[in-house]
C-alpha atoms as a PDB file:
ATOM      1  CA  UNK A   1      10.871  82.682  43.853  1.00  0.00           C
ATOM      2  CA  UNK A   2      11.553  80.906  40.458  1.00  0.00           C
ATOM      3  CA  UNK A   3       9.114  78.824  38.884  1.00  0.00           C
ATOM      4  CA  UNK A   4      11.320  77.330  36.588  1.00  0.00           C
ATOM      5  CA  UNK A   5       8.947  80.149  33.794  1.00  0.00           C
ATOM      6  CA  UNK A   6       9.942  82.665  32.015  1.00  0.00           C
ATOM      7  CA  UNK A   7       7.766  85.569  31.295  1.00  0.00           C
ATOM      8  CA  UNK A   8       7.521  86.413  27.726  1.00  0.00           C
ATOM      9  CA  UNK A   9       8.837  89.765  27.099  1.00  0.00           C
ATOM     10  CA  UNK A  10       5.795  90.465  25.446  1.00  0.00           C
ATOM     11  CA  UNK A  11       3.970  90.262  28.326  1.00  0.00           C
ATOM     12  CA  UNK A  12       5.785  92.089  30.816  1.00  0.00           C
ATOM     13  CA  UNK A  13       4.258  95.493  29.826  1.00  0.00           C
ATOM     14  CA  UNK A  14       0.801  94.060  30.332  1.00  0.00           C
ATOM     15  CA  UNK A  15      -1.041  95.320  32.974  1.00  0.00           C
ATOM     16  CA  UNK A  16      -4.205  92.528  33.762  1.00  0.00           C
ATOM     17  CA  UNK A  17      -6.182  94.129  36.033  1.00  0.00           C
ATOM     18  CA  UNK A  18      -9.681  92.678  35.940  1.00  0.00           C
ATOM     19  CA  UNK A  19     -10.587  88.374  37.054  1.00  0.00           C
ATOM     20  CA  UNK A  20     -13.028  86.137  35.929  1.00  0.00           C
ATOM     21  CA  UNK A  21     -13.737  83.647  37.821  1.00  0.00           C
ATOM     22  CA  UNK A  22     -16.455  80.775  39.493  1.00  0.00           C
ATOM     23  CA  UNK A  23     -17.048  78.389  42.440  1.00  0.00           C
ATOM     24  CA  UNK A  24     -15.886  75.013  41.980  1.00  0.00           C
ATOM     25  CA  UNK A  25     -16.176  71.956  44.255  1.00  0.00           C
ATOM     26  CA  UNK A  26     -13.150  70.236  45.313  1.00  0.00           C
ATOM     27  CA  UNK A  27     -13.074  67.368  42.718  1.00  0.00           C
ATOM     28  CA  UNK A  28     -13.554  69.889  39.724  1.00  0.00           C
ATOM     29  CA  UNK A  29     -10.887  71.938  40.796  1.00  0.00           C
ATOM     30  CA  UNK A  30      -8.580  68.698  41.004  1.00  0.00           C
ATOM     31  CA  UNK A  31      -9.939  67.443  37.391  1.00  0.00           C
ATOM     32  CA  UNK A  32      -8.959  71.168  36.787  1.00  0.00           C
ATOM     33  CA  UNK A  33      -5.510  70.923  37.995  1.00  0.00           C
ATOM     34  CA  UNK A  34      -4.694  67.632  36.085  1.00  0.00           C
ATOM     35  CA  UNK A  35      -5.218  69.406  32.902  1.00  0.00           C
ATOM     36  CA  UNK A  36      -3.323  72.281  33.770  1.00  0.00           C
ATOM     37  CA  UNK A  37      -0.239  70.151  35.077  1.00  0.00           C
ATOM     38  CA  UNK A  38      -0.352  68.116  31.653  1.00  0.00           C
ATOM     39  CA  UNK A  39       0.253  71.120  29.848  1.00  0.00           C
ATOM     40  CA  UNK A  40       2.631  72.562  32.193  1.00  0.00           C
ATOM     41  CA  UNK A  41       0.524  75.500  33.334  1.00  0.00           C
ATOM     42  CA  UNK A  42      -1.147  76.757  37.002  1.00  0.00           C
ATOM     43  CA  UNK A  43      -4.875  76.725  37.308  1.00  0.00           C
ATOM     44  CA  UNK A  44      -5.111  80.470  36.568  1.00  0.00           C
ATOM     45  CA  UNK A  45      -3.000  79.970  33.224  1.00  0.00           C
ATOM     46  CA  UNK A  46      -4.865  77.065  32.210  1.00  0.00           C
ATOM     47  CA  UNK A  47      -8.290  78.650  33.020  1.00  0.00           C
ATOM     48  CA  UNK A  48      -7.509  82.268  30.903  1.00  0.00           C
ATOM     49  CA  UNK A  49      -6.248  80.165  28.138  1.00  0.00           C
ATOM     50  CA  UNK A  50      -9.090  77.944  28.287  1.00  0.00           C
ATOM     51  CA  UNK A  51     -11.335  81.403  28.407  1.00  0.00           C
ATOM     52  CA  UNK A  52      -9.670  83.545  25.742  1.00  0.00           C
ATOM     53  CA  UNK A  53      -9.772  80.394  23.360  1.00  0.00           C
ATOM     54  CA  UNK A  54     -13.627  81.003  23.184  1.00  0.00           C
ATOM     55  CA  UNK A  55     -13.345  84.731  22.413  1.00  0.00           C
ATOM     56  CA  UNK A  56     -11.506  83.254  18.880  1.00  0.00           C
ATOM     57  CA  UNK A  57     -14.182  82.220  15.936  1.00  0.00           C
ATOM     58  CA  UNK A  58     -14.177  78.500  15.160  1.00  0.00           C
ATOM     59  CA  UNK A  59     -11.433  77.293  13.618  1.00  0.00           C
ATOM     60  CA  UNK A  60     -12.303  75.434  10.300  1.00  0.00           C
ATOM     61  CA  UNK A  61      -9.940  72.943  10.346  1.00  0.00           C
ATOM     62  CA  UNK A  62     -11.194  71.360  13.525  1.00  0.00           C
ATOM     63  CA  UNK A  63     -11.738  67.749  13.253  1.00  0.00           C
ATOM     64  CA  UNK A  64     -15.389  67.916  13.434  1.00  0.00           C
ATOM     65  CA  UNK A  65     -15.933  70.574  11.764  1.00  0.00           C
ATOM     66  CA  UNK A  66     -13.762  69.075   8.629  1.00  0.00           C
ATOM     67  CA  UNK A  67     -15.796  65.972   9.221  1.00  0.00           C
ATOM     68  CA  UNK A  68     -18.837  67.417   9.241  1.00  0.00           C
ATOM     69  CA  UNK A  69     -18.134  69.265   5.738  1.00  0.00           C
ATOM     70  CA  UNK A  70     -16.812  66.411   4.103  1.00  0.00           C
ATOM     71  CA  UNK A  71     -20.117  64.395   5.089  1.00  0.00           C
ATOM     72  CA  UNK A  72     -22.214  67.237   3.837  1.00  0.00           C
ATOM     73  CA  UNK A  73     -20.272  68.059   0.592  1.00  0.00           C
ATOM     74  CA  UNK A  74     -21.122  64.160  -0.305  1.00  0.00           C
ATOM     75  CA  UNK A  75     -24.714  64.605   0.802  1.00  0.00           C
ATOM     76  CA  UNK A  76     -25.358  67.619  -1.199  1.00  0.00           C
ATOM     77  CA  UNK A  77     -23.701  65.854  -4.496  1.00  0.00           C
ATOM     78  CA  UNK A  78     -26.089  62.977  -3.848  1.00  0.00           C
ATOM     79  CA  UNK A  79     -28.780  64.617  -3.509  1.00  0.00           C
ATOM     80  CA  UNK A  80     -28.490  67.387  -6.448  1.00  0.00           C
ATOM     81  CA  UNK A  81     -27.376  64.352  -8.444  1.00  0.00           C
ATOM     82  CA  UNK A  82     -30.447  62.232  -7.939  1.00  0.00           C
ATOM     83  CA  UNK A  83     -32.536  65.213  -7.656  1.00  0.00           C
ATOM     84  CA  UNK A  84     -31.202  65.274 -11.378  1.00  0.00           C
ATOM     85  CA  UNK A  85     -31.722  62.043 -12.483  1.00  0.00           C
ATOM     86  CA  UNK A  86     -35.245  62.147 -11.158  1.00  0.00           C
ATOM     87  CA  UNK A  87     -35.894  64.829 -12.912  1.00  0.00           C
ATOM     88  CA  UNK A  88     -34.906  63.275 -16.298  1.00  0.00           C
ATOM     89  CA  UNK A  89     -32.203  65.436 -16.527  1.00  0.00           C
ATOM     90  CA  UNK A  90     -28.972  64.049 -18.660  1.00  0.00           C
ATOM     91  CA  UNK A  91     -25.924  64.033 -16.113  1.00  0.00           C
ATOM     92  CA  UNK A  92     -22.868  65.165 -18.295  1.00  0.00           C
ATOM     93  CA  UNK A  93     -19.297  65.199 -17.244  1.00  0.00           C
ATOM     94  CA  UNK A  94     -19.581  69.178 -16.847  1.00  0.00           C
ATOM     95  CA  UNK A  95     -23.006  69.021 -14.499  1.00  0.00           C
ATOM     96  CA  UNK A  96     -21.448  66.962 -12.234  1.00  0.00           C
ATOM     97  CA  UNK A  97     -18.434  68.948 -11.869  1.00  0.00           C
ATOM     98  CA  UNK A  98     -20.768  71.742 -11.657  1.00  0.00           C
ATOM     99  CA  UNK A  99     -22.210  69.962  -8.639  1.00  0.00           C
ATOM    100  CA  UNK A 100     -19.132  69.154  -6.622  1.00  0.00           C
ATOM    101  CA  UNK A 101     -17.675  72.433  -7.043  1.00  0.00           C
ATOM    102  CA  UNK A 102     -20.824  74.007  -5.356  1.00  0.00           C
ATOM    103  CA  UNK A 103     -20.598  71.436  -2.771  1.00  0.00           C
ATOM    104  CA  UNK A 104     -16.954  72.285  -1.886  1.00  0.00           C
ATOM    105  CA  UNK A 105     -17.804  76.072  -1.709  1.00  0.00           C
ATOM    106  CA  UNK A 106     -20.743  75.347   0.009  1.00  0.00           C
ATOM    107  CA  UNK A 107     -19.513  72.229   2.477  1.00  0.00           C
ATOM    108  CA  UNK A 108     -17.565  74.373   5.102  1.00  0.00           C
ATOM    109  CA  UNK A 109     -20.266  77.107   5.546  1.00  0.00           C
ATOM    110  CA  UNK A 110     -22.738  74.889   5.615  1.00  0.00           C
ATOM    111  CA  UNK A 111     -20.950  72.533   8.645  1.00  0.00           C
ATOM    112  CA  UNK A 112     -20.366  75.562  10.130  1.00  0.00           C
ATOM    113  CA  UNK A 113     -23.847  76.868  10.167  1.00  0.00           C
ATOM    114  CA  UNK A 114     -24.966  73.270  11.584  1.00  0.00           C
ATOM    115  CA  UNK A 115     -22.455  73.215  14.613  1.00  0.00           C
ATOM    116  CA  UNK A 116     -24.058  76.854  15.207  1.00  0.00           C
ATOM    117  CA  UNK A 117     -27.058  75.387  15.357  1.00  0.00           C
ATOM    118  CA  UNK A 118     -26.031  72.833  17.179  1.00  0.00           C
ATOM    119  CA  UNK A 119     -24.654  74.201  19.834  1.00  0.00           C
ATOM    120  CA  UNK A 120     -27.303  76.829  20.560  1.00  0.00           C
ATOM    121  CA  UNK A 121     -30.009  74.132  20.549  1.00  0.00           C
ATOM    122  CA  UNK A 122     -27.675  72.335  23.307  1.00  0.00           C
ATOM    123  CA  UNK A 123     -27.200  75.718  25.333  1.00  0.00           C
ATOM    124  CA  UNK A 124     -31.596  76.261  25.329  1.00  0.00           C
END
């Protein structure tokens, strides 16, 4: 019977032999058939794509996580700057270009490492 799918060719010579699966109640599995159908994909499809996607690191340039960096870069310029100035410390054109270009190297890892955090705090 056609589905109106073709299988990739790359796929044909896969053999999937194990499932993952879990119980859901009625209204889940509907929720979880609207989100399938919007992207044009069976439960099953939607579910190992949905599964596999959490095998793959974070992506960086997810919106949050970009966010998140951006908001820290400026927070860890602010506060190395006025660390500075409280300190006495004369801010020259060069320190503070010092400063933001350890707070871009730094931003990413650093939003990264919160999320992390974040998420495992959430999960406890």
């Amino acid at each position: 019977m056609a589905t109106g799918r073709e299988v990739p060719k790359l796929m044909m010579g896969v053999s999937r032999t194990r499932s993952a699966g879990a119980k859901v109640t009625d209204e889940e599995y509907a929720q979880f058939e609207a989100l399938a159908q919007t992207r044009g994909l069976t439960v099953g499809e939607w579910c190992r794509e949905v599964l596999l996607a959490q095998l793959k690191p974070s992506v960086a340039n997810l919106p949050e996580e970009t966010i998140l960096a951006e908001v820290l870069g400026l927070r860890m310029i602010m506060i190395n700057l006025l660390r500075a100035l409280g300190d006495k410390e004369t801010l020259t054109p060069e320190k503070v270009q010092k400063v933001i270009q350890w707070a871009d190297t730094e931003k990413f890892a650093t939003a990264v490492e919160r999320l992390r955090d974040y998420e495992a705090r959430r999960n406890s």
